[in-house]
PDB file of N, CA and C in Angstrom:
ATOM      1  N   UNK A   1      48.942 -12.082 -34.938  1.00  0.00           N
ATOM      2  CA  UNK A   1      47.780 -12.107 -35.776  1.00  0.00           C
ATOM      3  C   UNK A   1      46.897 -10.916 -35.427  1.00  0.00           C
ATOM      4  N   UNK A   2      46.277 -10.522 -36.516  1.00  0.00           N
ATOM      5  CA  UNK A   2      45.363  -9.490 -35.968  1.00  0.00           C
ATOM      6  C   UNK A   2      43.770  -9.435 -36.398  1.00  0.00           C
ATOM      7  N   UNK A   3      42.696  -9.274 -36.019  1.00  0.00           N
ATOM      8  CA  UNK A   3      41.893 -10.310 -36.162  1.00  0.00           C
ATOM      9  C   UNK A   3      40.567  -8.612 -36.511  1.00  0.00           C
ATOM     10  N   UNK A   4      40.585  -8.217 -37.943  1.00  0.00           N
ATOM     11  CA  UNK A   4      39.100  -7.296 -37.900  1.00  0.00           C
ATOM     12  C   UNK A   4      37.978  -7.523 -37.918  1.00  0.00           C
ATOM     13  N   UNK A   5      37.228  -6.555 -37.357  1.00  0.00           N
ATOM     14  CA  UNK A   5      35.719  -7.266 -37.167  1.00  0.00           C
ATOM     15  C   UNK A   5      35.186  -5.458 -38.046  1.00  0.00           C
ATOM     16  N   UNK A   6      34.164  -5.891 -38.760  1.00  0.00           N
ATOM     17  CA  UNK A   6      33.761  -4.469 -39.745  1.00  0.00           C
ATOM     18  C   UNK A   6      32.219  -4.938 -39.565  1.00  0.00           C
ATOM     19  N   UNK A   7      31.467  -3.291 -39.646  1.00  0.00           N
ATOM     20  CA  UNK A   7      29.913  -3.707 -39.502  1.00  0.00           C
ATOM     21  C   UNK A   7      29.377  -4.683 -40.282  1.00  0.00           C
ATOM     22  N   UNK A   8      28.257  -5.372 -39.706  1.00  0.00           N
ATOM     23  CA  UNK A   8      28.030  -5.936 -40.885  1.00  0.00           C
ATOM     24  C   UNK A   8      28.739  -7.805 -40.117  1.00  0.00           C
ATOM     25  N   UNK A   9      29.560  -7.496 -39.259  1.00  0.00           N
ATOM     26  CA  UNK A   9      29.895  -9.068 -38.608  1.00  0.00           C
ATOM     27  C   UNK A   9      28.933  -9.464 -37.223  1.00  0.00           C
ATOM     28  N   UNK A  10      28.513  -8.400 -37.278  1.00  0.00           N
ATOM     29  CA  UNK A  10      28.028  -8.645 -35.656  1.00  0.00           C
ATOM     30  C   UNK A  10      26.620  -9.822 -35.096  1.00  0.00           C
ATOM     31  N   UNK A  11      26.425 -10.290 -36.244  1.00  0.00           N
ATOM     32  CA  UNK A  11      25.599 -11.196 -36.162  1.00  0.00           C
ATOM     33  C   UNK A  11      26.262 -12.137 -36.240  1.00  0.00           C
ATOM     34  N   UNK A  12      27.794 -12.645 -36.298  1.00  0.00           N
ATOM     35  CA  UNK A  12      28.288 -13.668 -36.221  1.00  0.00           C
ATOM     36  C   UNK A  12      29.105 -14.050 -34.683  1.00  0.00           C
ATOM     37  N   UNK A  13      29.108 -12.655 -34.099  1.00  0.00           N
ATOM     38  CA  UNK A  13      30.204 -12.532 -32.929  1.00  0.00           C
ATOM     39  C   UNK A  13      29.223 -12.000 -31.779  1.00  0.00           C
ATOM     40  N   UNK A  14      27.606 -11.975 -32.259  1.00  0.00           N
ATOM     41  CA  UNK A  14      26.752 -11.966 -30.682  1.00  0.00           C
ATOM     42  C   UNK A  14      26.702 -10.417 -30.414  1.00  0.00           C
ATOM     43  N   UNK A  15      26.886  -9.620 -31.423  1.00  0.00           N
ATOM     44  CA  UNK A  15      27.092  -7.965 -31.123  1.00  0.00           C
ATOM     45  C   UNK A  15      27.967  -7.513 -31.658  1.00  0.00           C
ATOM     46  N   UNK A  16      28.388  -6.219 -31.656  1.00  0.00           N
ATOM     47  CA  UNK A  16      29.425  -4.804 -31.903  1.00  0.00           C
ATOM     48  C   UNK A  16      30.734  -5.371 -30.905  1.00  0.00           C
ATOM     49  N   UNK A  17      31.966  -5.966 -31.357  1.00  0.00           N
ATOM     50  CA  UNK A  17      33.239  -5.849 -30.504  1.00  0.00           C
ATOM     51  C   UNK A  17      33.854  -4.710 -30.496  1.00  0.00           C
ATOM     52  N   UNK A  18      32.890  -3.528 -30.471  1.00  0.00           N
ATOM     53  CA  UNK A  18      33.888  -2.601 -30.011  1.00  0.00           C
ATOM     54  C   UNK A  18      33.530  -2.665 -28.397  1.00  0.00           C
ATOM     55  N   UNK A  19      34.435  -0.964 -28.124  1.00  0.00           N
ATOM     56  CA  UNK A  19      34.293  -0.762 -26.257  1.00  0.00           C
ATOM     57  C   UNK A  19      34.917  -1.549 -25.335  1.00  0.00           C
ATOM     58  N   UNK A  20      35.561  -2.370 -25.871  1.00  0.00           N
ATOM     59  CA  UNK A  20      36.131  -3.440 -25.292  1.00  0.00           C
ATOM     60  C   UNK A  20      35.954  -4.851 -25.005  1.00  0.00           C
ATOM     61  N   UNK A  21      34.524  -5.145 -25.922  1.00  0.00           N
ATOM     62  CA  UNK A  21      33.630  -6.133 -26.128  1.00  0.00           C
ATOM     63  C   UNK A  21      35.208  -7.419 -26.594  1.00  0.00           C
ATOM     64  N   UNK A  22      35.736  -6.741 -27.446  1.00  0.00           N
ATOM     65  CA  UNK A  22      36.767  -7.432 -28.277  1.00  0.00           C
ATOM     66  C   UNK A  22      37.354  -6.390 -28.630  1.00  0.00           C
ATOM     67  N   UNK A  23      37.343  -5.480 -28.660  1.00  0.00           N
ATOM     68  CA  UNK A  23      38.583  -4.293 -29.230  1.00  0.00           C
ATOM     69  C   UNK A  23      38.757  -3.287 -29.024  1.00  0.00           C
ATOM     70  N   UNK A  24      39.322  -2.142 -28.904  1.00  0.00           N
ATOM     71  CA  UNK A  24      39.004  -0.898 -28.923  1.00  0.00           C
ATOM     72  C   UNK A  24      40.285  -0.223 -29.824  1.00  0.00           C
ATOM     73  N   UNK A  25      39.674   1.085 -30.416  1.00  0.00           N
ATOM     74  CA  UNK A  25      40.606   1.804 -30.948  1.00  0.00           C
ATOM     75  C   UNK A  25      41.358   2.980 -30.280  1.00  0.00           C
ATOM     76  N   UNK A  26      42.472   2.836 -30.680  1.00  0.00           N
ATOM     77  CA  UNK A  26      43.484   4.008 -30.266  1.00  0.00           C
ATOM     78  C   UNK A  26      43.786   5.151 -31.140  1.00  0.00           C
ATOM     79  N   UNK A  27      43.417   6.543 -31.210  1.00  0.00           N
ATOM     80  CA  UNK A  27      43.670   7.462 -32.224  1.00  0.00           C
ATOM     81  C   UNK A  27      45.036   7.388 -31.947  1.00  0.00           C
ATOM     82  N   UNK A  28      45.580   8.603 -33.108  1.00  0.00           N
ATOM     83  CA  UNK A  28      47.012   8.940 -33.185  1.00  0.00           C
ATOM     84  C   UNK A  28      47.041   9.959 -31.834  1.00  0.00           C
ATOM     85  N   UNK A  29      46.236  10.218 -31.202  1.00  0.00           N
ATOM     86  CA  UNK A  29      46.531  11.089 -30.463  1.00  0.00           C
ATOM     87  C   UNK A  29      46.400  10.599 -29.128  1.00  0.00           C
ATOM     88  N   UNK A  30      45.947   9.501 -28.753  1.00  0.00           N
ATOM     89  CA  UNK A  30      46.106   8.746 -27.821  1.00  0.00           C
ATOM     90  C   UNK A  30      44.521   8.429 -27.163  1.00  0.00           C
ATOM     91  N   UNK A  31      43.471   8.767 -28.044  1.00  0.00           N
ATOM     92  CA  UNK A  31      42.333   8.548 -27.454  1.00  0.00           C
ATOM     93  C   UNK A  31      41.772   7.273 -27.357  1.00  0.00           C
ATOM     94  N   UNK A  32      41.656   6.699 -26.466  1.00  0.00           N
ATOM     95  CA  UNK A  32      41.297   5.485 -26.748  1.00  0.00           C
ATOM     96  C   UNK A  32      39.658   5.135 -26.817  1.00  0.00           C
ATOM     97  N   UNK A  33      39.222   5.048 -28.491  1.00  0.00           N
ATOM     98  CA  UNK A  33      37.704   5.076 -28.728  1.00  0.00           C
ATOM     99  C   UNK A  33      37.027   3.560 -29.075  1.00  0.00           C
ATOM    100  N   UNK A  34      35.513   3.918 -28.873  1.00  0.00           N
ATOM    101  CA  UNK A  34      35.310   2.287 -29.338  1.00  0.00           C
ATOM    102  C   UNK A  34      35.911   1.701 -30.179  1.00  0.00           C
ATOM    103  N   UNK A  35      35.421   2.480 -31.455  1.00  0.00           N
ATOM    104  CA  UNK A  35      36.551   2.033 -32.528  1.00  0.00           C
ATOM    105  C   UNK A  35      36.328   2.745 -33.600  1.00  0.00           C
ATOM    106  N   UNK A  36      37.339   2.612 -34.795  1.00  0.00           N
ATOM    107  CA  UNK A  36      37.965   3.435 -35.844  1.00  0.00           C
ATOM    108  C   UNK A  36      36.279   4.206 -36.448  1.00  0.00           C
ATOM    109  N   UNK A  37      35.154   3.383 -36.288  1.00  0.00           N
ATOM    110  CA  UNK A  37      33.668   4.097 -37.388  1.00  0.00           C
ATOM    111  C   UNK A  37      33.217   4.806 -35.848  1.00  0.00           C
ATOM    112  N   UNK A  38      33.574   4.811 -34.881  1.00  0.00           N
ATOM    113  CA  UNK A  38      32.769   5.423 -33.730  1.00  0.00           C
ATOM    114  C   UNK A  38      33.869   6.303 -32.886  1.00  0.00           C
ATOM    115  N   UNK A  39      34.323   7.449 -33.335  1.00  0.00           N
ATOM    116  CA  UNK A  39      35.156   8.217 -33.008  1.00  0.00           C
ATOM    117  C   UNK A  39      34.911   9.027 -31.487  1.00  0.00           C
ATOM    118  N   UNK A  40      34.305   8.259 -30.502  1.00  0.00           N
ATOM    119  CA  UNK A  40      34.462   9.136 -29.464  1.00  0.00           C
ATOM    120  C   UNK A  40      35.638   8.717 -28.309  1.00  0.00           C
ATOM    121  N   UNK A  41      35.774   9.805 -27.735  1.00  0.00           N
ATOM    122  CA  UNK A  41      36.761   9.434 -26.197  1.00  0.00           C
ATOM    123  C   UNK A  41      36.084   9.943 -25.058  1.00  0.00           C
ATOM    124  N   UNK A  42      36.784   9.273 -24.162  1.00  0.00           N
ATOM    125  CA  UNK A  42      36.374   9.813 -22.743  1.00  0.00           C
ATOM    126  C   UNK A  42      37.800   9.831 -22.056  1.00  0.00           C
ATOM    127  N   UNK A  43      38.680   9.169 -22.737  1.00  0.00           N
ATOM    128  CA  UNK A  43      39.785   8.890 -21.802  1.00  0.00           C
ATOM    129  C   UNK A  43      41.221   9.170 -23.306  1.00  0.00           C
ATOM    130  N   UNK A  44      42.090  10.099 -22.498  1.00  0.00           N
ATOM    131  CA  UNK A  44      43.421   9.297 -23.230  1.00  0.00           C
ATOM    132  C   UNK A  44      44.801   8.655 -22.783  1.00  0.00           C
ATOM    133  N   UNK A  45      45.042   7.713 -23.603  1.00  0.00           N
ATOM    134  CA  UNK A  45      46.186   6.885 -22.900  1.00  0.00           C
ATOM    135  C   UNK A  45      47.645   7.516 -22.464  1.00  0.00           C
ATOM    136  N   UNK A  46      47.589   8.980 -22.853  1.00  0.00           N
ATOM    137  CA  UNK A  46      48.522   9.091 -22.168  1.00  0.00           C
ATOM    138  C   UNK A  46      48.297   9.925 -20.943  1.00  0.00           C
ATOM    139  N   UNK A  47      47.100   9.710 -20.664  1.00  0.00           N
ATOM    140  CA  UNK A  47      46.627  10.137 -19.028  1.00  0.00           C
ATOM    141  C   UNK A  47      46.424   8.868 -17.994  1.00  0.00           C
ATOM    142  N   UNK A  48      46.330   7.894 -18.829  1.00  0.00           N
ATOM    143  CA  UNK A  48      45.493   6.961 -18.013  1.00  0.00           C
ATOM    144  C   UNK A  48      46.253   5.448 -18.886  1.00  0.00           C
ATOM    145  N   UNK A  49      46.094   4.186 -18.022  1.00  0.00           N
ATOM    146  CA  UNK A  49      46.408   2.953 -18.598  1.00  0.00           C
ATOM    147  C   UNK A  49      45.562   2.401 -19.034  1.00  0.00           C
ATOM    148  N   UNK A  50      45.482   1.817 -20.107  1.00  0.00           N
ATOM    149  CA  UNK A  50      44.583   0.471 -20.956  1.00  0.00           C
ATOM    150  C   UNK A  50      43.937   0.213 -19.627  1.00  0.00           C
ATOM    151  N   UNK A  51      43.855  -0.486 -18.816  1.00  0.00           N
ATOM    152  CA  UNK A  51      42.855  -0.990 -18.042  1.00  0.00           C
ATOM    153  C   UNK A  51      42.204   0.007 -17.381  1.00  0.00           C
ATOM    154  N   UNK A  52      42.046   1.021 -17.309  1.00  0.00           N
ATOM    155  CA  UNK A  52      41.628   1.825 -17.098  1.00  0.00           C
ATOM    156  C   UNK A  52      40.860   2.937 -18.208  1.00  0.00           C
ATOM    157  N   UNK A  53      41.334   2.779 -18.972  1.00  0.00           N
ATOM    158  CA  UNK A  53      40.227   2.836 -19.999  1.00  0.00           C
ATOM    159  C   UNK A  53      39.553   2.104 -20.785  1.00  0.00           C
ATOM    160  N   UNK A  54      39.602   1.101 -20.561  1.00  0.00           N
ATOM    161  CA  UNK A  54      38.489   0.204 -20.973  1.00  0.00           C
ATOM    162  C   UNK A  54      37.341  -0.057 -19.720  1.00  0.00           C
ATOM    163  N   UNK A  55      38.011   0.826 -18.212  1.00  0.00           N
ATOM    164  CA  UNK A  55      36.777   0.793 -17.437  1.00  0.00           C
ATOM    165  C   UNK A  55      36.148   2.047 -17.272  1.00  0.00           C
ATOM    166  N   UNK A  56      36.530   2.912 -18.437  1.00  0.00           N
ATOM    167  CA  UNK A  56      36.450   4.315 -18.943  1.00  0.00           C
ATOM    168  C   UNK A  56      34.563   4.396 -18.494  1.00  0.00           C
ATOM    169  N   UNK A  57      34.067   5.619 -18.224  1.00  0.00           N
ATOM    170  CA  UNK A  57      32.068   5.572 -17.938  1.00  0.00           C
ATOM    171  C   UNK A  57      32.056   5.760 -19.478  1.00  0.00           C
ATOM    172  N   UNK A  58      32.299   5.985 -20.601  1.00  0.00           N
ATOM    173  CA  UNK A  58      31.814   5.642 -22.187  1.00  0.00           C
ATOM    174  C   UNK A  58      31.271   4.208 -22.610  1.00  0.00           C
ATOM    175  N   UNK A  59      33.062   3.824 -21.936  1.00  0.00           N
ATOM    176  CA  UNK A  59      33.209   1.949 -22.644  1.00  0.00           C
ATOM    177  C   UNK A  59      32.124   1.225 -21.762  1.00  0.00           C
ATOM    178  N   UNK A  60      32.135   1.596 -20.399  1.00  0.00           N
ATOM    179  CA  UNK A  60      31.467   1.031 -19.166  1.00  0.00           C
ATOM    180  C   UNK A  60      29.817   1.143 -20.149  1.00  0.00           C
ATOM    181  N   UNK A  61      29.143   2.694 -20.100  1.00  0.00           N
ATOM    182  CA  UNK A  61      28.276   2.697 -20.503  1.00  0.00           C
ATOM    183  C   UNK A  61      27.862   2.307 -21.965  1.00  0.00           C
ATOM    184  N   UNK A  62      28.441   2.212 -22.601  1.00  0.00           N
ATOM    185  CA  UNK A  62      27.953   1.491 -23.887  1.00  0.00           C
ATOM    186  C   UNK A  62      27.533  -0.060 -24.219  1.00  0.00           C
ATOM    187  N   UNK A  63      28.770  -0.978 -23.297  1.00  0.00           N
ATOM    188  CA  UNK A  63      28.643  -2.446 -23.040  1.00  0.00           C
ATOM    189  C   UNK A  63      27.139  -2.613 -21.797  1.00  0.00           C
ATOM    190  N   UNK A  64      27.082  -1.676 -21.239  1.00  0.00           N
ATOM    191  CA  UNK A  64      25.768  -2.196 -20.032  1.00  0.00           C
ATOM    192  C   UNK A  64      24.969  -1.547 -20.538  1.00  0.00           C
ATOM    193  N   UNK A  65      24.309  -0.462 -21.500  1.00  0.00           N
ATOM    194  CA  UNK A  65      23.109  -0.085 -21.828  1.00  0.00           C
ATOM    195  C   UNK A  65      22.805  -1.151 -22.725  1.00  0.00           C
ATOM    196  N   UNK A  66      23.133  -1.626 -23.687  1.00  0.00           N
ATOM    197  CA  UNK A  66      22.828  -3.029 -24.320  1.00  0.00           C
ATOM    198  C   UNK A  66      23.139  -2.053 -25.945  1.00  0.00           C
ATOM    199  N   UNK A  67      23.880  -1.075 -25.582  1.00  0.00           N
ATOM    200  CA  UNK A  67      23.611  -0.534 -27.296  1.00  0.00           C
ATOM    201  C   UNK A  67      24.428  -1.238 -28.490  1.00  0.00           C
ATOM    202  N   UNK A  68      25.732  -2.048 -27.733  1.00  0.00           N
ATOM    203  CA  UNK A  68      26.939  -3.136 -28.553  1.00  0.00           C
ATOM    204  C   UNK A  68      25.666  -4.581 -29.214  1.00  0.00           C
ATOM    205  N   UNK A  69      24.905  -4.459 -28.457  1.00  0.00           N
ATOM    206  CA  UNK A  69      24.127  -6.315 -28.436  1.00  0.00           C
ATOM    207  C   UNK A  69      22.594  -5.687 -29.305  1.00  0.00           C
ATOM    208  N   UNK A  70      22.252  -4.418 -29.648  1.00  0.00           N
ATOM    209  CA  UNK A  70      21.124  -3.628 -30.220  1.00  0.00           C
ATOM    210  C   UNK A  70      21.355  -4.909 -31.385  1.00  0.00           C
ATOM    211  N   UNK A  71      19.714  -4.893 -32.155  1.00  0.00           N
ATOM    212  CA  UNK A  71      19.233  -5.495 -33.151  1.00  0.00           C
ATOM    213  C   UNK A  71      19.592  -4.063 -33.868  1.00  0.00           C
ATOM    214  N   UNK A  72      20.101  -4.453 -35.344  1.00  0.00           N
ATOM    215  CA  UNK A  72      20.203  -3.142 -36.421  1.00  0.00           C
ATOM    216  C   UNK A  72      19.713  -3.547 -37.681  1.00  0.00           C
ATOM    217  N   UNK A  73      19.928  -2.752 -39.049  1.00  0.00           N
ATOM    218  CA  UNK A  73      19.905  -3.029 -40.322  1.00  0.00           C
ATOM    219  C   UNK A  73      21.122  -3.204 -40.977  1.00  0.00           C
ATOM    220  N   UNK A  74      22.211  -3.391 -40.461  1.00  0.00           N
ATOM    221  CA  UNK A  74      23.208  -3.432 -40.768  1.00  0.00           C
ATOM    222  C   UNK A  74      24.397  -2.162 -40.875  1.00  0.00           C
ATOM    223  N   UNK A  75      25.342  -2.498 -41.025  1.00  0.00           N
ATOM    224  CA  UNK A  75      26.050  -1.482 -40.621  1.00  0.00           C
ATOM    225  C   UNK A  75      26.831  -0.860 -39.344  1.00  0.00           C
ATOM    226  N   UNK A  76      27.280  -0.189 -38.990  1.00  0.00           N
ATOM    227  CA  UNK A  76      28.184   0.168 -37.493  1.00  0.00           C
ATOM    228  C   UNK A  76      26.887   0.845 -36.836  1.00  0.00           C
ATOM    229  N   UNK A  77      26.301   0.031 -36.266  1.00  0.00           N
ATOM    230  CA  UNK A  77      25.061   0.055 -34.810  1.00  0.00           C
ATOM    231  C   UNK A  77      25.741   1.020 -33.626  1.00  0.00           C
ATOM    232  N   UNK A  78      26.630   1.570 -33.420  1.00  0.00           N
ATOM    233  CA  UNK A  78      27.270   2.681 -32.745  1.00  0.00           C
ATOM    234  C   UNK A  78      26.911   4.064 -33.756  1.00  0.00           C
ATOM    235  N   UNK A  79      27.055   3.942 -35.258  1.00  0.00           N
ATOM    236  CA  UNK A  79      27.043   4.836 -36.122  1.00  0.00           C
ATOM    237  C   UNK A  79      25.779   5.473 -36.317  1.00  0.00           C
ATOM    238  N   UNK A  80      24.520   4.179 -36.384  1.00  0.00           N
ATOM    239  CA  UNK A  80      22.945   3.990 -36.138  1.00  0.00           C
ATOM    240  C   UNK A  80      22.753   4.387 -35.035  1.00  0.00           C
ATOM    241  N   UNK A  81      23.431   4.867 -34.411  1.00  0.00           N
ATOM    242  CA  UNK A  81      22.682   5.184 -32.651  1.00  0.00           C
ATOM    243  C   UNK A  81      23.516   6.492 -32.181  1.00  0.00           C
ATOM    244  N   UNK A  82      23.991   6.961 -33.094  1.00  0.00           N
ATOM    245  CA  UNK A  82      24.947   8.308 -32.915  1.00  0.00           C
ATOM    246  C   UNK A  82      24.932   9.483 -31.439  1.00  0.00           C
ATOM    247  N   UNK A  83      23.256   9.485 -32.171  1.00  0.00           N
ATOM    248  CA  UNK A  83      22.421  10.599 -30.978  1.00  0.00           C
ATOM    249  C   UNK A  83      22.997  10.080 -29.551  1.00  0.00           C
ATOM    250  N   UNK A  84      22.129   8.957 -29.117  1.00  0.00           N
ATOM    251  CA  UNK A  84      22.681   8.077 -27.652  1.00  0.00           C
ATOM    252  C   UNK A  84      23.973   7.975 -27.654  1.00  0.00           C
ATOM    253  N   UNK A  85      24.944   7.548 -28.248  1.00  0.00           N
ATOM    254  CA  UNK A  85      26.246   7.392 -27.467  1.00  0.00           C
ATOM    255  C   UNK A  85      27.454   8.838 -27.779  1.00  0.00           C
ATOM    256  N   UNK A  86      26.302   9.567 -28.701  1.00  0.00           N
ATOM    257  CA  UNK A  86      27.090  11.237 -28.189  1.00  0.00           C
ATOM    258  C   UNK A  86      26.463  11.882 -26.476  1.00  0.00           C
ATOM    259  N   UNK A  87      25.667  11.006 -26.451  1.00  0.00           N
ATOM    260  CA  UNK A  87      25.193  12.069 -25.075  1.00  0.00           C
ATOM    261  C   UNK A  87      25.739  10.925 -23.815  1.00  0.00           C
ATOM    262  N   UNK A  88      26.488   9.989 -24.225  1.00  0.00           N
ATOM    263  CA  UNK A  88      27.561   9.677 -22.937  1.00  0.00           C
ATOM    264  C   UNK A  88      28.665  10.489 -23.239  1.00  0.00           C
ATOM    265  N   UNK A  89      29.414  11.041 -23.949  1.00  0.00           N
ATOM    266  CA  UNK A  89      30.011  11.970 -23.552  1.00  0.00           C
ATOM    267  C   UNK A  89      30.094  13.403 -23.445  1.00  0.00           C
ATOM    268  N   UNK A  90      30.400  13.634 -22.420  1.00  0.00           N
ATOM    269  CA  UNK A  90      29.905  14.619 -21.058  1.00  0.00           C
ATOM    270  C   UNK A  90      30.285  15.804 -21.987  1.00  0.00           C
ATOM    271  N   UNK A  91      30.900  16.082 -22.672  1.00  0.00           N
ATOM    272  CA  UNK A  91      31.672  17.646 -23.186  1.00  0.00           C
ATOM    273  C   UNK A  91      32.053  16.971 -24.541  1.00  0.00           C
ATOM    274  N   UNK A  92      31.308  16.930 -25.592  1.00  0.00           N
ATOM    275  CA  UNK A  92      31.726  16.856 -26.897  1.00  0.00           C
ATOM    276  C   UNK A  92      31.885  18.057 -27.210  1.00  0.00           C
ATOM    277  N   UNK A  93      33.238  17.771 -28.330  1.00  0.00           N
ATOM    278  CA  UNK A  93      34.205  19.166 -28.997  1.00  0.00           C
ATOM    279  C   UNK A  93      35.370  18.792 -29.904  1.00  0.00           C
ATOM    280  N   UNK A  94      36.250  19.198 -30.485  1.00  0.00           N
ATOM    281  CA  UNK A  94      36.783  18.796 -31.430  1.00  0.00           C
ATOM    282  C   UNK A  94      38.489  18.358 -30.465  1.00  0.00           C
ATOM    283  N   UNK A  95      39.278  17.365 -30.850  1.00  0.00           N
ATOM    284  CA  UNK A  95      40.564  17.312 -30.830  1.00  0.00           C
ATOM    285  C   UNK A  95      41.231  18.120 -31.851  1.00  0.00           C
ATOM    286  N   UNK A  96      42.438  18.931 -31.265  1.00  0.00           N
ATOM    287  CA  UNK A  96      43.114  19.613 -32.055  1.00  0.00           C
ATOM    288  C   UNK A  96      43.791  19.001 -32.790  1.00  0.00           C
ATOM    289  N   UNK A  97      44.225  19.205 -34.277  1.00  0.00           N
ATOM    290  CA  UNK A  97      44.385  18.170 -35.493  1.00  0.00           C
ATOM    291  C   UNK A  97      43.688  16.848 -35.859  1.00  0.00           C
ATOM    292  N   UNK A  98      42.626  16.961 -35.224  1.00  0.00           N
ATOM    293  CA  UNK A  98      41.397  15.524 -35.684  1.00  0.00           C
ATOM    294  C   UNK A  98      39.966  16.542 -35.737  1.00  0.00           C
ATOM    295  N   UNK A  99      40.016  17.040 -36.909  1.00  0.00           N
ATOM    296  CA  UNK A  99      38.409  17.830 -37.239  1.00  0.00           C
ATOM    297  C   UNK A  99      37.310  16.442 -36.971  1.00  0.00           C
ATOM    298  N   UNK A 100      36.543  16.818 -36.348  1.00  0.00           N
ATOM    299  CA  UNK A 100      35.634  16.268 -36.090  1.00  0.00           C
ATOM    300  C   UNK A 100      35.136  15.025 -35.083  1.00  0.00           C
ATOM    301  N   UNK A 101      36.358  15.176 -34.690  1.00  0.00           N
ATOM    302  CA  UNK A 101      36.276  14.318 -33.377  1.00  0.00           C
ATOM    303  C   UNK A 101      35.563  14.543 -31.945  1.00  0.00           C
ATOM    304  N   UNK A 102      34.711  13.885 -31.539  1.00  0.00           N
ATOM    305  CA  UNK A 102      34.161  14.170 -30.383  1.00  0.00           C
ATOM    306  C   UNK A 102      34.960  13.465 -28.866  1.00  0.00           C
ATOM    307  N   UNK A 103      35.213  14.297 -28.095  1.00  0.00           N
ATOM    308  CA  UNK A 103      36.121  13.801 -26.782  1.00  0.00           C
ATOM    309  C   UNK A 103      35.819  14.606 -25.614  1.00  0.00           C
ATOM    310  N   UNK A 104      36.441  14.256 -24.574  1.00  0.00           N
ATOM    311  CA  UNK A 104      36.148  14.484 -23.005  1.00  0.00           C
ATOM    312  C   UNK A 104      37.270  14.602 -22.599  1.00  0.00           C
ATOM    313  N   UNK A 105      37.903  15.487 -22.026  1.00  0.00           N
ATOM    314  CA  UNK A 105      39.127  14.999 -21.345  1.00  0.00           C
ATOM    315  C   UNK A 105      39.133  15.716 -20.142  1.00  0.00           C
ATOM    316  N   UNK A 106      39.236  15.597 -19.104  1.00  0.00           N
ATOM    317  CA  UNK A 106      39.379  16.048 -18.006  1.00  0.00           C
ATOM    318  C   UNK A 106      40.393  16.742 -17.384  1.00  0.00           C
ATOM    319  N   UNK A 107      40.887  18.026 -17.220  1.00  0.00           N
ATOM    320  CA  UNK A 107      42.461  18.650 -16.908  1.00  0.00           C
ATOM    321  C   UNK A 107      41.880  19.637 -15.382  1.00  0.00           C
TER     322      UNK A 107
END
């Protein structure tokens, strides 16, 4: 079963399940981001394991600043708060073949 949650639910589920709240997304390229409307990385899976990126400092910092549990107007409350959760990651810049993607990767 696979179970979506789209803005706009989060008043039924206590907050934003992204970050690992309840989900996270995986690009085609292996980034593993909050999710599909909040395109950032800090980590990719083929550097690192699922449990380890979900204890990623992005996912970490997004679930403990309280920005997943924020009161909004509706809509992706990661998307509403753009400014703040671009400045958890450390080196925003583009992935090669994903225009507009913001990521971190460490080499």
């Amino acid at each position: 079963m696979i179970i979506i949650s789209f803005p706009g639910d989060e008043a039924e589920s206590g907050g934003c399940l992204a970050a690992g709240r309840g989900f996270f997304h995986i690009s085609a390229s292996g980034n593993a981001e909050p999710c599909p409307f909040s395109p950032y990385s800090d980590v990719n899976l083929w550097n690192t394991s699922l449990g380890e990126a979900l204890k990623s400092p992005l996912f970490t910092s997004l679930r403990e600043e309280g920005l997943l549990t924020a009161a909004h107007t509706g809509g992706c409350v990661l998307f509403d708060q753009k400014e703040i959760v671009s400045q958890f990651v450390k080196k925003p810049g583009k992935l090669e073949g994903e225009p507009g993607f913001a990521f971190m990767q460490d080499k």
